[in-house]
Each structure stands twice: as structure tokens, then as C-alpha cells.
Protein backbone atom coordinates (compact mmCIF):
# COMPACT_ATOMS: atom_id res chain seq x y z
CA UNK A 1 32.78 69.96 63.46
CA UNK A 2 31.94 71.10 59.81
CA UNK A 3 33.35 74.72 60.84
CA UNK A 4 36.78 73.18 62.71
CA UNK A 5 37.79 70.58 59.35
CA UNK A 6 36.57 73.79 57.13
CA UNK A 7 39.06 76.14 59.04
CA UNK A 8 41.71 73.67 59.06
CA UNK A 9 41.47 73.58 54.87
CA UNK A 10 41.37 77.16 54.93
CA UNK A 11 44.63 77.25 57.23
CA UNK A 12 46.50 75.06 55.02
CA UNK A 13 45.18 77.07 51.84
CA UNK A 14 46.74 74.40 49.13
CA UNK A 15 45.48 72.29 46.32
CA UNK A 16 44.14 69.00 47.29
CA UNK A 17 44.43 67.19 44.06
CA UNK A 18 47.93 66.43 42.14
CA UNK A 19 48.64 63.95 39.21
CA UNK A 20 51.33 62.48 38.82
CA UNK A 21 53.47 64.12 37.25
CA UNK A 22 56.70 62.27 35.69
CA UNK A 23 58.82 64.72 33.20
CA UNK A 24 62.45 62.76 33.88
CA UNK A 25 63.26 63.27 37.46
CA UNK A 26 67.14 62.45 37.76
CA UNK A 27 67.09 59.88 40.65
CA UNK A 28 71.11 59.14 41.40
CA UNK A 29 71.78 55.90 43.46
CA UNK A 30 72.74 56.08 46.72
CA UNK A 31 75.62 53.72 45.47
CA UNK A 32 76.86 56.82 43.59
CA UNK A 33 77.27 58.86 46.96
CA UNK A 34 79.71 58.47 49.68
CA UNK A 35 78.98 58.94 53.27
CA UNK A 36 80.47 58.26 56.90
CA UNK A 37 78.96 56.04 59.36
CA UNK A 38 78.58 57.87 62.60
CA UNK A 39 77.84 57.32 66.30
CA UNK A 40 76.58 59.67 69.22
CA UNK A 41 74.82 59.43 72.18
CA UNK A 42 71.86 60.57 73.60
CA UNK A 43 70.83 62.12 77.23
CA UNK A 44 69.44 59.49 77.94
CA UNK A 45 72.36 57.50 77.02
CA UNK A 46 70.92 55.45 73.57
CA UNK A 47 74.17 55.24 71.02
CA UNK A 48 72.85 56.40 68.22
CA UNK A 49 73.65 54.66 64.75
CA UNK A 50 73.95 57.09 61.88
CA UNK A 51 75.08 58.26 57.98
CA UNK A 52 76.26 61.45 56.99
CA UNK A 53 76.45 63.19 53.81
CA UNK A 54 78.55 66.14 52.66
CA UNK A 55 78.10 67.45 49.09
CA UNK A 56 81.27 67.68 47.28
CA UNK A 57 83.00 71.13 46.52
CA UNK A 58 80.38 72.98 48.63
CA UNK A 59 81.19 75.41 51.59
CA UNK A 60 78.59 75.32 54.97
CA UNK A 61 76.46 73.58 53.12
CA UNK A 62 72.14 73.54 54.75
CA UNK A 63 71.43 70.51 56.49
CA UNK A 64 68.60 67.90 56.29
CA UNK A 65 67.92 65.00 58.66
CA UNK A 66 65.79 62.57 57.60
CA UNK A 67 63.93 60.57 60.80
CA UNK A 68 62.52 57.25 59.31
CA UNK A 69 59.03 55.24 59.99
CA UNK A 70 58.81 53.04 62.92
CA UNK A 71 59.95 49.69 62.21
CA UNK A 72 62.41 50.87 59.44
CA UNK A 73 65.51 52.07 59.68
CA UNK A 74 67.52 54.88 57.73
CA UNK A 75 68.00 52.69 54.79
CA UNK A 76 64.56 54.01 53.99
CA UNK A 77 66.13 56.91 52.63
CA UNK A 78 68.23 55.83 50.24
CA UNK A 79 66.43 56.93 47.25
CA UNK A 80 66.17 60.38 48.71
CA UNK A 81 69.51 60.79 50.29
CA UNK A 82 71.67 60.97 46.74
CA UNK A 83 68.99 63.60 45.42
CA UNK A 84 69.56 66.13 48.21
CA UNK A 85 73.08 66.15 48.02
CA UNK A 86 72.91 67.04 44.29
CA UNK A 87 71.33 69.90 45.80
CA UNK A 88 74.13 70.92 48.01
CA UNK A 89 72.43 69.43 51.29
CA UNK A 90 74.23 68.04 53.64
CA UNK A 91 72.31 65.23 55.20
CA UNK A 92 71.99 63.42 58.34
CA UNK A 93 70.38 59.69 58.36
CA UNK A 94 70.09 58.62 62.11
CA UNK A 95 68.63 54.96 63.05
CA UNK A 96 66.15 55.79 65.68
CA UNK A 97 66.27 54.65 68.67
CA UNK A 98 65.30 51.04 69.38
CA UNK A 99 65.88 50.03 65.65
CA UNK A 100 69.11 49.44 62.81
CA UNK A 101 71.92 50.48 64.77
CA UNK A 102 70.52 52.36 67.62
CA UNK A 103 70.32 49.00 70.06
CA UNK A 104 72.26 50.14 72.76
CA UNK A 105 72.44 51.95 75.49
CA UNK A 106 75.14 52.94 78.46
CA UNK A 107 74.07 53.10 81.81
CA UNK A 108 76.19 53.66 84.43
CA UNK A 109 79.52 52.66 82.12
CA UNK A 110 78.22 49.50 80.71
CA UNK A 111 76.51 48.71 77.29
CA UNK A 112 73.20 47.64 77.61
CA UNK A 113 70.87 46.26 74.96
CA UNK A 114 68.14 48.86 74.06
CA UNK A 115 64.55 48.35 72.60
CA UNK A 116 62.04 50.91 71.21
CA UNK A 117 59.11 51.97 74.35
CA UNK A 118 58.29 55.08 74.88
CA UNK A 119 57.20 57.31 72.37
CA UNK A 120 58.26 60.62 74.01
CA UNK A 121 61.92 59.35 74.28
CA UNK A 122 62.54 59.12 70.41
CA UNK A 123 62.13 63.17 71.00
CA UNK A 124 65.90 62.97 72.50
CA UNK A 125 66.91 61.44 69.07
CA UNK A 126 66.45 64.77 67.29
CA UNK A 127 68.23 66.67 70.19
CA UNK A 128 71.06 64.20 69.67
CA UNK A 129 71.12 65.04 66.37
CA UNK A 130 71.13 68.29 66.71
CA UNK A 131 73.74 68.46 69.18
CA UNK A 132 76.09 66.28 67.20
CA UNK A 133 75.60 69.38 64.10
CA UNK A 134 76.45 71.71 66.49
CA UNK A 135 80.14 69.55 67.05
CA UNK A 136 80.69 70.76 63.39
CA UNK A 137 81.90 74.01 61.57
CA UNK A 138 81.94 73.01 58.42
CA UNK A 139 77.57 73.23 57.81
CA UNK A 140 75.71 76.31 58.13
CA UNK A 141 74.17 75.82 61.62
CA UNK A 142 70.99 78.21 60.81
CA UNK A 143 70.09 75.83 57.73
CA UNK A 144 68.60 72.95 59.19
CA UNK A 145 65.74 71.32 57.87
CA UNK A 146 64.30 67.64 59.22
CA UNK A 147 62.03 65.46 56.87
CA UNK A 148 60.13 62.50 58.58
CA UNK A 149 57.76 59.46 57.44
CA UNK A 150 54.79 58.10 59.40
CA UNK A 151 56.50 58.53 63.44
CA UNK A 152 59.26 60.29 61.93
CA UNK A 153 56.74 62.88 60.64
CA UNK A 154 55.30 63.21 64.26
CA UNK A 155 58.60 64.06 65.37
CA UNK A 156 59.46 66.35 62.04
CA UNK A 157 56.19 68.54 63.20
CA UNK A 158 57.14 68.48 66.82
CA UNK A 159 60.50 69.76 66.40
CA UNK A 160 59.58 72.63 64.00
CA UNK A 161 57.86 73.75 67.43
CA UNK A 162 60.16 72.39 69.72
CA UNK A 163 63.56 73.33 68.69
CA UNK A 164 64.95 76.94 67.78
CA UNK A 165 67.40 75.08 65.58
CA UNK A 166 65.31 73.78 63.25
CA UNK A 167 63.90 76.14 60.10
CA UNK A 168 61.32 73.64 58.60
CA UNK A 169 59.94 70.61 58.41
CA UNK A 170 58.13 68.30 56.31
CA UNK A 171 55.72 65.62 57.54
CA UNK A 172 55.10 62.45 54.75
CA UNK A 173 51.74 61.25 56.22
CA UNK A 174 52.12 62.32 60.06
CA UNK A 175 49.30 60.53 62.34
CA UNK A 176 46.57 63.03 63.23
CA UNK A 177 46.42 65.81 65.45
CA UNK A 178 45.11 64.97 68.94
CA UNK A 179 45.95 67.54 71.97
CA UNK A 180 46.63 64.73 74.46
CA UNK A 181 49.04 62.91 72.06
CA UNK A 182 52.89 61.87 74.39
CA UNK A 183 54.60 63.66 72.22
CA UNK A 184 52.21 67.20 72.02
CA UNK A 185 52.44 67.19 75.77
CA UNK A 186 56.10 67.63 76.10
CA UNK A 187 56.14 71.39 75.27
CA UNK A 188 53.77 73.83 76.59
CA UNK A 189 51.57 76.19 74.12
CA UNK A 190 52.90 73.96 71.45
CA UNK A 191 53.15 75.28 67.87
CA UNK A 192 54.56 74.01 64.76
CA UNK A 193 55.90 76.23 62.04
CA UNK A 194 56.66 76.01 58.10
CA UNK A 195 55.47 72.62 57.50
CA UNK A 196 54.84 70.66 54.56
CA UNK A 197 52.32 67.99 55.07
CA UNK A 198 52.02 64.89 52.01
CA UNK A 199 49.93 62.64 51.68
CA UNK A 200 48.30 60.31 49.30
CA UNK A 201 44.64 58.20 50.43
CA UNK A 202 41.82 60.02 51.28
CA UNK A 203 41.87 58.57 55.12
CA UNK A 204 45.48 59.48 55.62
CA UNK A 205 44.79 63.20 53.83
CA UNK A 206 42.34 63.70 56.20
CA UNK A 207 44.09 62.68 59.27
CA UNK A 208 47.27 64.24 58.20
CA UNK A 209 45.34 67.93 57.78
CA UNK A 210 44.37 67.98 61.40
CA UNK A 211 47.86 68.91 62.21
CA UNK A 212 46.85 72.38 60.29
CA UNK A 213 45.08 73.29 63.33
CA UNK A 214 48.87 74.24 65.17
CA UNK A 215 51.03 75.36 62.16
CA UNK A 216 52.19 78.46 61.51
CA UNK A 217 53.22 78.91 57.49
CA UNK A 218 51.83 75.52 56.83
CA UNK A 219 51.67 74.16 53.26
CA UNK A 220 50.19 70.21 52.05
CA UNK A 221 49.23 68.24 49.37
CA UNK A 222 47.22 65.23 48.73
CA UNK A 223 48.57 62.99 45.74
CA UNK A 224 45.66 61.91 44.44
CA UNK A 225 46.90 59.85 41.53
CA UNK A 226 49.14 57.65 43.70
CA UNK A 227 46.62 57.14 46.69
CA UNK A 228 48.33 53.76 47.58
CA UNK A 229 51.15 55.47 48.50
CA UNK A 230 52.24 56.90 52.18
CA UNK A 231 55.04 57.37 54.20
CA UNK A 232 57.84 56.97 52.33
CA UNK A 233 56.35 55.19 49.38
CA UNK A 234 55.43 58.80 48.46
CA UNK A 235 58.77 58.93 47.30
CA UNK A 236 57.96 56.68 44.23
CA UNK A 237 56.01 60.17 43.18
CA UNK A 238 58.32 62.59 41.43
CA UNK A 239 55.87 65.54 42.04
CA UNK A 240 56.45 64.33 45.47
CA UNK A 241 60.39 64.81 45.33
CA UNK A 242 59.71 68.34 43.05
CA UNK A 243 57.89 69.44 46.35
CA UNK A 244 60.23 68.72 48.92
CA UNK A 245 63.27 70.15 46.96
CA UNK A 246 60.72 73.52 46.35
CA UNK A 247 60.01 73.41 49.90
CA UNK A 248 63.50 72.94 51.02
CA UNK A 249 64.59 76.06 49.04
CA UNK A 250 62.46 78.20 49.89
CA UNK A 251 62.47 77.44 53.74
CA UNK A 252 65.42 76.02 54.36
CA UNK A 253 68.22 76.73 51.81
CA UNK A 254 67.93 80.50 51.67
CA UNK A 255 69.70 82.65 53.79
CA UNK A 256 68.19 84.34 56.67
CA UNK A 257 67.50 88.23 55.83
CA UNK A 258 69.95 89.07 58.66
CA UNK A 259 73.31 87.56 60.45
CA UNK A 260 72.27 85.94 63.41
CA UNK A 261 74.18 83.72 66.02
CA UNK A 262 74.05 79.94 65.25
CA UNK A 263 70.86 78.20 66.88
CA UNK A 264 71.34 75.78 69.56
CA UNK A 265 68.93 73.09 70.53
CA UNK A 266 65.97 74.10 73.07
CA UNK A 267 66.23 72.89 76.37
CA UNK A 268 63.70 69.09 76.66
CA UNK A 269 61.66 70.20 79.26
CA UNK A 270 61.64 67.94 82.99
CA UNK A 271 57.90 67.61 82.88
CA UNK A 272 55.18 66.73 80.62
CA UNK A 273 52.82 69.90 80.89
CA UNK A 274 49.48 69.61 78.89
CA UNK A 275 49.44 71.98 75.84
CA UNK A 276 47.27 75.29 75.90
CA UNK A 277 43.99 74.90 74.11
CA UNK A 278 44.03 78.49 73.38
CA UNK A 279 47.38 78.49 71.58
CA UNK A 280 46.27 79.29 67.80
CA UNK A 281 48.78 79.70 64.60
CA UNK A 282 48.70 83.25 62.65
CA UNK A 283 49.75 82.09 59.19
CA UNK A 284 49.89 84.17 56.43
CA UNK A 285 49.93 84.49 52.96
């Protein structure tokens, strides 16, 4: 046990301690941004309630979409939202299912009140949202990063392995890694890639590195001088803003090194195979 928590610290290979660090972050309101509400549908058939962003005087802008905690809503984003477009991201805010303005669904041509259940569905959100990018021309399609809180940071890590589509991720205090976990068992050799983990307590910094154990390119940080803080209270921490606009950048905003065709979303599978145990990351650096 030593050996596995000491290997997942070496995997991640970044400083566990950060003060808080305050030099005049510009936080804009989200009253001084304008956005459209939205609506699309899932396979599954749950309309899906959501904002969207475009920076002004920006061409094919990157993308980020920002999946809220459960029991919130994308109004939990509204002190991030006005930063990222500042720096030229276009963003999509989608209610998940079950919660804000994601309360319905159509089944067989009628509307149908819809509440949150299963876990493994919420998975369809992101392919929604991907999908609904892919209806545009004016974002650049092989920029798209997804930033999630508490569940939504179970599904941020999940789709970094799950979807083609999606560059990076970063997870603000995920729930820990555990190989029989709904969600894990949807793909097969599951294995996440460029992820940021945050967190602040001791507890949650500890659960929240076990997800190490299946990134490739991983990167974290524990914010030790606002331990209080998780989810997305972390973004009451402007070191924890700094890091997720660094992140962004470098994994997200920069071009690929060659031209490639835009990504589409991967296929959901039909099943719920059991991921290998012998799948293992190769990070680097």
C-alpha cells in the first residue's frame, strides 16, 4: 500500500503545498459578458439547458465546457465564465442532467419530466455537448478543453479518456479512484490523459491523487493555505484561477504541431465492460 500511494505521488510529480497567492487577479463579472441560452438534446432524449460564450473579435476561438457539482447548476460558474473569455475561450455552461434547466425529457414525442438517477447517464451530457460543438464552424473543433467540480470532475477525467474530442481536462476535487466505479466501467482499458487535479484538505488531496494511478501527462496541486475550500470554492483561490488559465494554454489553447481533421465524439459504448487492471499510464516529463 505504502509502494502504490508512493507511485501515485511520483506519477503526478507536482508540488503538494501552495499559498495563497493574491497579486490582483482581474475577476470581470459575469454581468459584464453576454451569452446565449441554448438547448439540445441528448441520446437518450434529456433537453439539455445551456449558456454559451463567444469572445468578442476572436476567430475559431478554443473551447471550454465547464460540467458543474451535483446539486448545482451552471450558475456555479459564473465567476469563472467572464475570466476565460478574456482569454479568448469560448465556453460552454450546460445544466446537467436532472438539475437547472435540464428537467425534461422526450420520449416517444412527448415531454416528460426528468430527474437525476443514474450516474453513468450524465456521461451522454458531455457527448451532447460535444455534438452540439460539432453543429458549429465558427470554434476551432481540435481545441476543446472540459473543466468539472466534485461529479463534474468525475466526468472531466472520464472524458479525457473517453472522447477523441477532448484535449484536456481539469478535475477540482474529483472523488477517488476505484476500478469498479459506474462511470470507469463504461470504457474498456480506460485511461485518462493531461489532467489537472486541485484540491485543497488533506482528505480530499488524498482521495483526489488516486486518480494518478490512470493518467497519462497528469499534473495536481494541493492548496494548502485554503484547505476549506473544494469543488468550486477553489475558485475563491487566485493561484487556483493562475493554474487553470496555465493549464489551459499549454494543453488546450495551442495549436496542434500538425493539421489534422476535426475530432468527433467517440462512439458510448452498448455495454458496461469492466476496465483492464493491467492498463497502466506512460507519462513523461
Amino acid at each position: 500500500m505504502k509502494f502504490a500511494l508512493f507511485a501515485v505521488f511520483c506519477l503526478l510529480s507536482f508540488p503538494s503545498v501552495l499559498p495563497l497567492c493574491n497579486n490582483g487577479l482581474d475577476r470581470p463579472s459575469i454581468t459584464e459578458v453576454s451569452g446565449d441560452s441554448v438547448t439540445y438534446q441528448s441520446r437518450d432524449g434529456v433537453r439539455i439547458g445551456a449558456s454559451w460564450f463567444y469572445p468578442q473579435r476572436v476567430t475559431n476561438p478554443p473551447v471550454v465546457i465547464l460540467l458543474h457539482e451535483r446539486d448545482g447548476t451552471r450558475a456555479q460558474w459564473n465567476d469563472l465564465i467572464p475570466i476565460l473569455i478574456k482569454d479568448k475561450y469560448a465556453v460552454l455552461a450546460p445544466d446537467l442532467r436532472g438539475y437547472g434547466e435540464s428537467t425534461t425529457v422526450v420520449r416517444d414525442g412527448q415531454e416528460q419530466p426528468y430527474q437525476f438517477g443514474n450516474p453513468q447517464a450524465a456521461v451522454l451530457d458531455v457527448d451532447a455537448a460535444l455534438s452540439w460543438l460539432q453543429t458549429r464552424n465558427d470554434v476551432d473543433l481540435s481545441r476543446i478543453g472540459i473543466i468539472g467540480a466534485r461529479f463534474g470532475a468525475d466526468l472531466a477525467y472520464l472524458s479525457t479518456g473517453g472522447f477523441p474530442a477532448v484535449r484536456a481536462g481539469i478535475a477540482m476535487t474529483p472523488d477517488p479512484y476505484a476500478p469498479d466505479d459506474p462511470l470507469y466501467s463504461l470504457l474498456p482499458d480506460f485511461a485518462a490523459h493531461d489532467v489537472f487535479i486541485m484540491a485543497g484538505g488533506r482528505r480530499e488531496w488524498e482521495e483526489a491523487v488516486t486518480l494518478g494511478v490512470r493518467v497519462t501527462f497528469p499534473k495536481g496541486r494541493r492548496y494548502l493555505e485554503t484547505p476549506d475550500l473544494d469543488g468550486v470554492g477553489l475558485l475563491a483561490n487566485d493561484q487556483t484561477i493562475r493554474d487553470i488559465l496555465d493549464w489551459l494554454k499549454t494543453r488546450v489553447a495551442t495549436p496542434r504541431p500538425s493539421p489534422s481533421a476535426p475530432p468527433s465524439p467517440a462512439p458510448l459504448p452498448s455495454a458496461s465492460p469492466q476496465p483492464s487492471a493491467s492498463a497502466s499510464p506512460q507519462p513523461t516529463g
